[in-house]
N, C-alpha and C. Protein backbone atom coordinates (compact mmCIF):
# COMPACT_ATOMS: atom_id res chain seq x y z
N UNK A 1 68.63 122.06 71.75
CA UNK A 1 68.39 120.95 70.85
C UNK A 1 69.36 121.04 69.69
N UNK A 2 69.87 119.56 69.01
CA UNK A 2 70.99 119.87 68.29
C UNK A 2 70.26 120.23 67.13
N UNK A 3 71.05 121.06 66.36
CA UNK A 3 70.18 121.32 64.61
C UNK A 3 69.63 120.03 64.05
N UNK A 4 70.32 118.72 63.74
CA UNK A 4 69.62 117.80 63.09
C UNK A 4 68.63 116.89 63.80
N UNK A 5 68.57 117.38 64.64
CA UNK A 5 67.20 117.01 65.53
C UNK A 5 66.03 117.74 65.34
N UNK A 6 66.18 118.86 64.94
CA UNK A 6 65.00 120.19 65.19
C UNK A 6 64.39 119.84 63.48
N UNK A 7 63.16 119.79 63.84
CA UNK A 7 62.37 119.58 62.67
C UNK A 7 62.22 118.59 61.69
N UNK A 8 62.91 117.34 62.20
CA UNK A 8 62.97 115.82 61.90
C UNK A 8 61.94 115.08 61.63
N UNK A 9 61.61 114.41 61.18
CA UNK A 9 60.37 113.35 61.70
C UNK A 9 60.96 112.25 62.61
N UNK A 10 59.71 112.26 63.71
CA UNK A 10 59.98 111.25 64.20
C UNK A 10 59.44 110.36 64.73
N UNK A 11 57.98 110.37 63.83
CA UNK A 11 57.19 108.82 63.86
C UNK A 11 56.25 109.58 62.81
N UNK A 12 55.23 108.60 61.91
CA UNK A 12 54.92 108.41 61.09
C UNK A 12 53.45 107.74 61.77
N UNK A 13 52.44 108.39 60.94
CA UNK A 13 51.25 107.38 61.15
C UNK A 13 49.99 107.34 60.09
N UNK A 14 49.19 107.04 59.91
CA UNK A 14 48.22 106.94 58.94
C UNK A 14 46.87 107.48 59.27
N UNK A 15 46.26 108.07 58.84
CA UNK A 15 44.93 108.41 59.88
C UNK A 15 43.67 107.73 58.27
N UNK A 16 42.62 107.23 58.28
CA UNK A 16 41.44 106.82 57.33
C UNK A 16 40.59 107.96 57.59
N UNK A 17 40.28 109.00 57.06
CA UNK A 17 38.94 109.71 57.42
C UNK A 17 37.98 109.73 56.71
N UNK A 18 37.20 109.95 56.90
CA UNK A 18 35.08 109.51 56.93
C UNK A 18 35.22 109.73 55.32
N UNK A 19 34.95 109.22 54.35
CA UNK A 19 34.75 108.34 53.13
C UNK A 19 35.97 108.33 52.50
N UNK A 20 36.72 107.37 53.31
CA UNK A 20 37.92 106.44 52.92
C UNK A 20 39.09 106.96 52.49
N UNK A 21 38.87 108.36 52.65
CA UNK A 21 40.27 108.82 52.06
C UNK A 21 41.60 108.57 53.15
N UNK A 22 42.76 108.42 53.25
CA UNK A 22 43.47 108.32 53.90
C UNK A 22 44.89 109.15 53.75
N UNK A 23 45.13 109.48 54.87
CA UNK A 23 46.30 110.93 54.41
C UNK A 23 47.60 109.75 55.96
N UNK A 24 49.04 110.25 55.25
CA UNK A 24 49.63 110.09 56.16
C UNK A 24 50.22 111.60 57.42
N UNK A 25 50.53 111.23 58.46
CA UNK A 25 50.76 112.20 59.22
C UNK A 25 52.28 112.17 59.66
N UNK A 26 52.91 113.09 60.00
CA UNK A 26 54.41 112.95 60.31
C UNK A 26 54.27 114.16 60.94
N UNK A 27 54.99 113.50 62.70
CA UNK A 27 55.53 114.09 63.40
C UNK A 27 56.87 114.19 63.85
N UNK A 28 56.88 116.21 64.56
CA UNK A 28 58.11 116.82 63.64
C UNK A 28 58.14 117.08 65.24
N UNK A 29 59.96 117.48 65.47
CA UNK A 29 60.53 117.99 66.43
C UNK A 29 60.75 119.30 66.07
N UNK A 30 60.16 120.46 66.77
CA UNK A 30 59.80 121.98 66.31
C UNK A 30 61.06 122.42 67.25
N UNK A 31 60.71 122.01 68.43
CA UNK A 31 61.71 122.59 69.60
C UNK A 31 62.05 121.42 70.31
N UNK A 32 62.98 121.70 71.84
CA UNK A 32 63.15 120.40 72.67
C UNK A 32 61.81 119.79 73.22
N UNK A 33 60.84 120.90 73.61
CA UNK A 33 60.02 120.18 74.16
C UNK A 33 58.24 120.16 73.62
N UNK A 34 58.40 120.54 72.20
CA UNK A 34 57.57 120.50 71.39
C UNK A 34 57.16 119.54 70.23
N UNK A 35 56.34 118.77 69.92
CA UNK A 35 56.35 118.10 68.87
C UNK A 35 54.88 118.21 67.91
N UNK A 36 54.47 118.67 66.99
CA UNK A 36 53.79 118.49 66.24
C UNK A 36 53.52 117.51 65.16
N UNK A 37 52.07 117.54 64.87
CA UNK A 37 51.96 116.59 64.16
C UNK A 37 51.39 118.03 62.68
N UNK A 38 52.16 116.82 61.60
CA UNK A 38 52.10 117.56 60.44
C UNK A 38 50.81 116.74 59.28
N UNK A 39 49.86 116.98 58.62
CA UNK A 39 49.02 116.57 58.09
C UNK A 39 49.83 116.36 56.10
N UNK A 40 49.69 115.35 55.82
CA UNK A 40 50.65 115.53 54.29
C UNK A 40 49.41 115.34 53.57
N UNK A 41 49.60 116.68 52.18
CA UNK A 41 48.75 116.27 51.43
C UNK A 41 49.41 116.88 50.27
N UNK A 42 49.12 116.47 49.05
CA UNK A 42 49.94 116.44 47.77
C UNK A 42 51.29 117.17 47.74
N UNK A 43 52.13 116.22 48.53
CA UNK A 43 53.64 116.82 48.93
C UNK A 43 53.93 117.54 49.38
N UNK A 44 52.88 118.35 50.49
CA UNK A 44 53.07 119.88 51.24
C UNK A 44 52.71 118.80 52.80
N UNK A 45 53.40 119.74 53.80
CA UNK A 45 52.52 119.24 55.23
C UNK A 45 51.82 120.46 55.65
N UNK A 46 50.60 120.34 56.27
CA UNK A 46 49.61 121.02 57.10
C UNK A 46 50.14 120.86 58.21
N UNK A 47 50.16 121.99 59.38
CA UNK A 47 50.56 121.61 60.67
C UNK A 47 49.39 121.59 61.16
N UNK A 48 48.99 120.45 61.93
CA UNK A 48 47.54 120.12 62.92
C UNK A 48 47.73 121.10 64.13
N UNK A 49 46.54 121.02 65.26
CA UNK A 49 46.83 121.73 66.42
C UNK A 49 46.90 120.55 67.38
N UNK A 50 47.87 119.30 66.49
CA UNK A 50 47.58 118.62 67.92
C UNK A 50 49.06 118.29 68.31
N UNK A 51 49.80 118.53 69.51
CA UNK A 51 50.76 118.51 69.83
C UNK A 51 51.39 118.19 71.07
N UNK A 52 52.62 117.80 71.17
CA UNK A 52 52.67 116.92 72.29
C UNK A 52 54.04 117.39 73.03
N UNK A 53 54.54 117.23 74.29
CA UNK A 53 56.27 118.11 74.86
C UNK A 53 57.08 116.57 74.61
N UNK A 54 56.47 115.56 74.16
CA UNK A 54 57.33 114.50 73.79
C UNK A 54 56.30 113.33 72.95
N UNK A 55 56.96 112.67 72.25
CA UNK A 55 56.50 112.19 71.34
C UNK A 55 55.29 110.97 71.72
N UNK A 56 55.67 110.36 73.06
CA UNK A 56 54.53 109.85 73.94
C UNK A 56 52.97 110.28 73.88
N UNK A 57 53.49 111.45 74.26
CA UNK A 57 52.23 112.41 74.49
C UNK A 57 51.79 113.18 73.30
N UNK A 58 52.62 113.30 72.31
CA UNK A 58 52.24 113.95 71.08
C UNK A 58 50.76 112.51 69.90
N UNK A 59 51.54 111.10 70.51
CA UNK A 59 50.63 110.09 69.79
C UNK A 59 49.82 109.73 70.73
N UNK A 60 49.74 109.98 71.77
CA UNK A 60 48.61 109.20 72.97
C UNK A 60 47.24 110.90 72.63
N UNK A 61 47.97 112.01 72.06
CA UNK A 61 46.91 113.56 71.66
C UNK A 61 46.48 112.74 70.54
N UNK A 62 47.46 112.26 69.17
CA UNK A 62 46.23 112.17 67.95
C UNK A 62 45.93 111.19 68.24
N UNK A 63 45.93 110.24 68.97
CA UNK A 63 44.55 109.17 69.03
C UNK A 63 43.46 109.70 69.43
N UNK A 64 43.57 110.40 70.37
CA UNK A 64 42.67 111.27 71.06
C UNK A 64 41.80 111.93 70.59
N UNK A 65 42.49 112.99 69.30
CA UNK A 65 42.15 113.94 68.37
C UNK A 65 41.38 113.39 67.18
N UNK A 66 41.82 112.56 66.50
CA UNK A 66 41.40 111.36 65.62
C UNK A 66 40.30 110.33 65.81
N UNK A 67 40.33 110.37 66.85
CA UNK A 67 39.47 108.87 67.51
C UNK A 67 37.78 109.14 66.72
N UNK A 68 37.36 110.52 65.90
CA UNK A 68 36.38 110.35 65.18
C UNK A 68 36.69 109.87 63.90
N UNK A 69 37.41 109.74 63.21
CA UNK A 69 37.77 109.22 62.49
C UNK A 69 37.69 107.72 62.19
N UNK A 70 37.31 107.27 61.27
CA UNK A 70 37.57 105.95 60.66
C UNK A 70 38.67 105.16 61.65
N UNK A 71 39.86 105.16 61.49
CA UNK A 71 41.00 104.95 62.43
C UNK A 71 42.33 105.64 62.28
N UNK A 72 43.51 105.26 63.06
CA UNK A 72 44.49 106.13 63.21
C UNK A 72 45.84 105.22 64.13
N UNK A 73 46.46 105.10 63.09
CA UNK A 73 47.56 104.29 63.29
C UNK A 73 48.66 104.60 63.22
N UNK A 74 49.71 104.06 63.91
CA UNK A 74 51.02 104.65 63.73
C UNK A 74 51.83 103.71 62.79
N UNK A 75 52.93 103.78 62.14
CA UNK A 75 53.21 102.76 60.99
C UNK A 75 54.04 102.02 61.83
N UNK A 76 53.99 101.01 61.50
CA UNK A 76 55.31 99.83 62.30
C UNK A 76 56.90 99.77 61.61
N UNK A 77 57.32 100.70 62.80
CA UNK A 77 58.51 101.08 62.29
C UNK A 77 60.02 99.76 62.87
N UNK A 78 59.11 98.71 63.49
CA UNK A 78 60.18 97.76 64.12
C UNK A 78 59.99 97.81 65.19
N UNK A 79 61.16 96.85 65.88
CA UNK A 79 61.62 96.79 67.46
C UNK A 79 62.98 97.25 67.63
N UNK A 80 63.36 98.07 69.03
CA UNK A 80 64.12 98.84 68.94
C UNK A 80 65.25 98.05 70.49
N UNK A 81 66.19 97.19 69.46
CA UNK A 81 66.86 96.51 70.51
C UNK A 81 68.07 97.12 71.13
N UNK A 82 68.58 97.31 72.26
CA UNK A 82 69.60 97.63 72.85
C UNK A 82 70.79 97.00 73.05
N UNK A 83 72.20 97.61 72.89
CA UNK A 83 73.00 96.69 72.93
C UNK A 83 74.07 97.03 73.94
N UNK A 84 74.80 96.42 74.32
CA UNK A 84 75.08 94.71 73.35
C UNK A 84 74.06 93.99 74.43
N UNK A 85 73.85 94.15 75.40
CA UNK A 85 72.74 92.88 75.82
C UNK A 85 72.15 92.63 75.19
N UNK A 86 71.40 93.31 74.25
CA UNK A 86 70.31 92.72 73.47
C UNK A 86 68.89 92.11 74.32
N UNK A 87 68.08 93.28 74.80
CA UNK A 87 66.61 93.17 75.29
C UNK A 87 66.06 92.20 74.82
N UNK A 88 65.07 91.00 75.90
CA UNK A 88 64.56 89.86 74.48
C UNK A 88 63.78 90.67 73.77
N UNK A 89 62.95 91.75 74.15
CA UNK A 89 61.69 92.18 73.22
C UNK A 89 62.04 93.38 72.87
N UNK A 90 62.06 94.29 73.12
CA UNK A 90 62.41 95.48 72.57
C UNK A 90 61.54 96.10 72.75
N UNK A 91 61.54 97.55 72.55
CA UNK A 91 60.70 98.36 72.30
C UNK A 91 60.45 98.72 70.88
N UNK A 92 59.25 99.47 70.73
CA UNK A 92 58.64 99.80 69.28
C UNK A 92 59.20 100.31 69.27
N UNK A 93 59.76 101.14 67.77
CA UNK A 93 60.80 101.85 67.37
C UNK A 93 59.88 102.72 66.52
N UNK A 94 60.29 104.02 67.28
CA UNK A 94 59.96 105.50 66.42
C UNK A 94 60.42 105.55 65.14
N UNK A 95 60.26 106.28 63.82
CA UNK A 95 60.62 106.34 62.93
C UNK A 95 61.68 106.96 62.85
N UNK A 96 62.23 107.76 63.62
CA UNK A 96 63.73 108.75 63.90
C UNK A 96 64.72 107.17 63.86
N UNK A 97 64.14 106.51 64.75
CA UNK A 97 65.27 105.20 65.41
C UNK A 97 65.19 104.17 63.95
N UNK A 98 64.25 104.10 63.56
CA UNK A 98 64.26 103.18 62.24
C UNK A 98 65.25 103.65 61.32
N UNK A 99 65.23 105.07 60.89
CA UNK A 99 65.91 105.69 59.95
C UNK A 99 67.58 105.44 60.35
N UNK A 100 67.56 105.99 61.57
CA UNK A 100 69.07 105.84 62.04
C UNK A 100 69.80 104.48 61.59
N UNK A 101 68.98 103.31 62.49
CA UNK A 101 69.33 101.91 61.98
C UNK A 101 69.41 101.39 60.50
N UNK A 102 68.94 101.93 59.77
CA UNK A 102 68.85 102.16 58.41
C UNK A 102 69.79 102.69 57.24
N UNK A 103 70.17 103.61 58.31
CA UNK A 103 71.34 104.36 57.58
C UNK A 103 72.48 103.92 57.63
N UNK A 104 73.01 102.77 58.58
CA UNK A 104 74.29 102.16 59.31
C UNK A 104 74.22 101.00 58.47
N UNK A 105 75.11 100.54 58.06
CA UNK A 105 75.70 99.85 57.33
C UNK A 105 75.24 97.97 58.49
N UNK A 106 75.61 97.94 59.07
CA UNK A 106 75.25 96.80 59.90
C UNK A 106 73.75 97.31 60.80
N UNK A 107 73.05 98.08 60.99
CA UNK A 107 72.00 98.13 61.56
C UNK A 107 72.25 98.93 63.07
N UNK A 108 73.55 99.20 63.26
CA UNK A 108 73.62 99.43 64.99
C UNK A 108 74.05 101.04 64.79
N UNK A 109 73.63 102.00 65.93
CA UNK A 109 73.36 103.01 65.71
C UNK A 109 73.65 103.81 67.23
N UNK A 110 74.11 104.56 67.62
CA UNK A 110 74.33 105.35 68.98
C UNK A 110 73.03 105.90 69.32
N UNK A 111 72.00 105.57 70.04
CA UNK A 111 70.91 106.70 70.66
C UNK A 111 71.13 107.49 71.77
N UNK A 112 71.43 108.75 71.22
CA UNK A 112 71.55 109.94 72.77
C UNK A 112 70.81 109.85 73.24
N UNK A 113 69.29 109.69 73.74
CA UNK A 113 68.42 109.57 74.53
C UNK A 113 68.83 108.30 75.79
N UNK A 114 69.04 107.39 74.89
CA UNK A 114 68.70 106.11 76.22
C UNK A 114 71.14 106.18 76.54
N UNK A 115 71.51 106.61 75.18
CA UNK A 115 72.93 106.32 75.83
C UNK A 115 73.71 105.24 75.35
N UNK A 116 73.00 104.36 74.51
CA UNK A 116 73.61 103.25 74.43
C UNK A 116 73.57 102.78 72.90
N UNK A 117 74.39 102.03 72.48
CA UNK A 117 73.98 101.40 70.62
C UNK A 117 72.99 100.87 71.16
N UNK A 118 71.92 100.55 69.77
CA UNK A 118 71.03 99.94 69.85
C UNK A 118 70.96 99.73 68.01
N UNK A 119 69.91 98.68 67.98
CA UNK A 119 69.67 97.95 66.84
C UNK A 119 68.10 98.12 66.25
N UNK A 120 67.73 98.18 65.46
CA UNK A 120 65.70 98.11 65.04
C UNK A 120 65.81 96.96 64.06
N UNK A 121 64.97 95.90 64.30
CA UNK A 121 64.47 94.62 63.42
C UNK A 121 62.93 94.68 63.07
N UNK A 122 62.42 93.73 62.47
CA UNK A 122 61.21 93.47 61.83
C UNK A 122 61.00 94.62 61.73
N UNK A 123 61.16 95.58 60.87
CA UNK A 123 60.76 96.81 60.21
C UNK A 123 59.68 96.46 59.05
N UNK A 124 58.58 97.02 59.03
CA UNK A 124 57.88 96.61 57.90
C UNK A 124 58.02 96.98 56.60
N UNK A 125 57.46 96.43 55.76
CA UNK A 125 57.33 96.70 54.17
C UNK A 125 57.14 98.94 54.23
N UNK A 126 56.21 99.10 54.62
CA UNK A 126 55.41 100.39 54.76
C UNK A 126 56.44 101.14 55.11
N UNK A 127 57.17 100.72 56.30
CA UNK A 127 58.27 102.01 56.99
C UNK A 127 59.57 101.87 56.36
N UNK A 128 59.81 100.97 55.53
CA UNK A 128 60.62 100.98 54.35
C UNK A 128 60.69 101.58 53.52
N UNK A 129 59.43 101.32 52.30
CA UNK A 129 59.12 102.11 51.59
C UNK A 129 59.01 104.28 51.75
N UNK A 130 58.70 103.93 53.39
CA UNK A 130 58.29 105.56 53.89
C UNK A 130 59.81 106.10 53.67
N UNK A 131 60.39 105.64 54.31
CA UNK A 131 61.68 105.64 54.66
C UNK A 131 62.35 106.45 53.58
N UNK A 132 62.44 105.32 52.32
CA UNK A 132 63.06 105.75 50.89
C UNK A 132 62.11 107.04 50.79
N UNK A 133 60.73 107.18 50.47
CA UNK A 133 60.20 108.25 50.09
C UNK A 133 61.27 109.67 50.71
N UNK A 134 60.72 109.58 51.94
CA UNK A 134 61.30 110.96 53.04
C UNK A 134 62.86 111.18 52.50
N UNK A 135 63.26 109.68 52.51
CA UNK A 135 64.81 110.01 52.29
C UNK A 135 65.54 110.87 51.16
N UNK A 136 64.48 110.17 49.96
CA UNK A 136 65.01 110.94 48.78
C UNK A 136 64.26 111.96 48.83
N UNK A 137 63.01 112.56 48.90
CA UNK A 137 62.84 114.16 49.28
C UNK A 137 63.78 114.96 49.66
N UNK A 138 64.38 114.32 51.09
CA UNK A 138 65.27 115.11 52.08
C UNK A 138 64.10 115.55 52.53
N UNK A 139 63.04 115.23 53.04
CA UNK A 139 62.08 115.35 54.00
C UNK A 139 62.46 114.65 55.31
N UNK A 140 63.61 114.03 55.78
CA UNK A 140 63.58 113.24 56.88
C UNK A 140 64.05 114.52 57.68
């Protein structure tokens, strides 16, 4: 795994637990085929025991794990278009892929996974704002 991959975030989600408090969660690339989810609370992360060999399976565990909880959401980080065809719909876009698109001056970005530029649109208010937070930490 390359170094700026290892220990990244690379999706973001919100969990509400039982009298309303709400904490965000960020999951981290530990190894290639490891991903944890990290619990944030007054600017430190908790590492949970819930974990996944890809990020699929790391958010299909905390729903799982969570599901007593109030609720548990992942933040809407966009649609994650491919280029140059340009997919009509796209896929949801992880927070790794938001950031990338984010960082590029026109929005288009190389993903080693799929191989190809690709683009992220309708990004919300929330994964914006997250965005800047992590960024200026140097938490991304």
């Amino acid at each position: 795994m390359a170094e700026k991959t290892k220990n990244k975030i690379i999706h973001v989600a919100e969990v509400m637990k039982k009298g309303g408090k709400s904490a965000y969660l960020l999951l981290r690339c530990v190894s290639p085929h490891r991903f944890i989810w990290f619990e944030e609370s007054d600017d430190k992360e908790i590492e949970t025991s819930v974990t996944g060999s890809n990020p699929q399976e790391a958010i299909k565990n905390a729903r799982r794990y969570w599901r007593e909880d109030f609720s548990f959401r992942t933040v809407l980080c966009g649609r994650r278009l491919t280029l140059p065809e340009r997919d009509e719909h796209g896929d949801s876009a992880l927070f790794h892929q938001m950031a990338a698109s984010l960082e590029t001056i026109n929005g288009v970005y190389f993903d080693d996974e799929l191989g190809h530029s690709c683009i992220v649109q309708n990004i919300s208010q929330e994964g914006r704002k997250l965005y800047e937070k992590y960024r200026d930490g140097q938490r991304l």
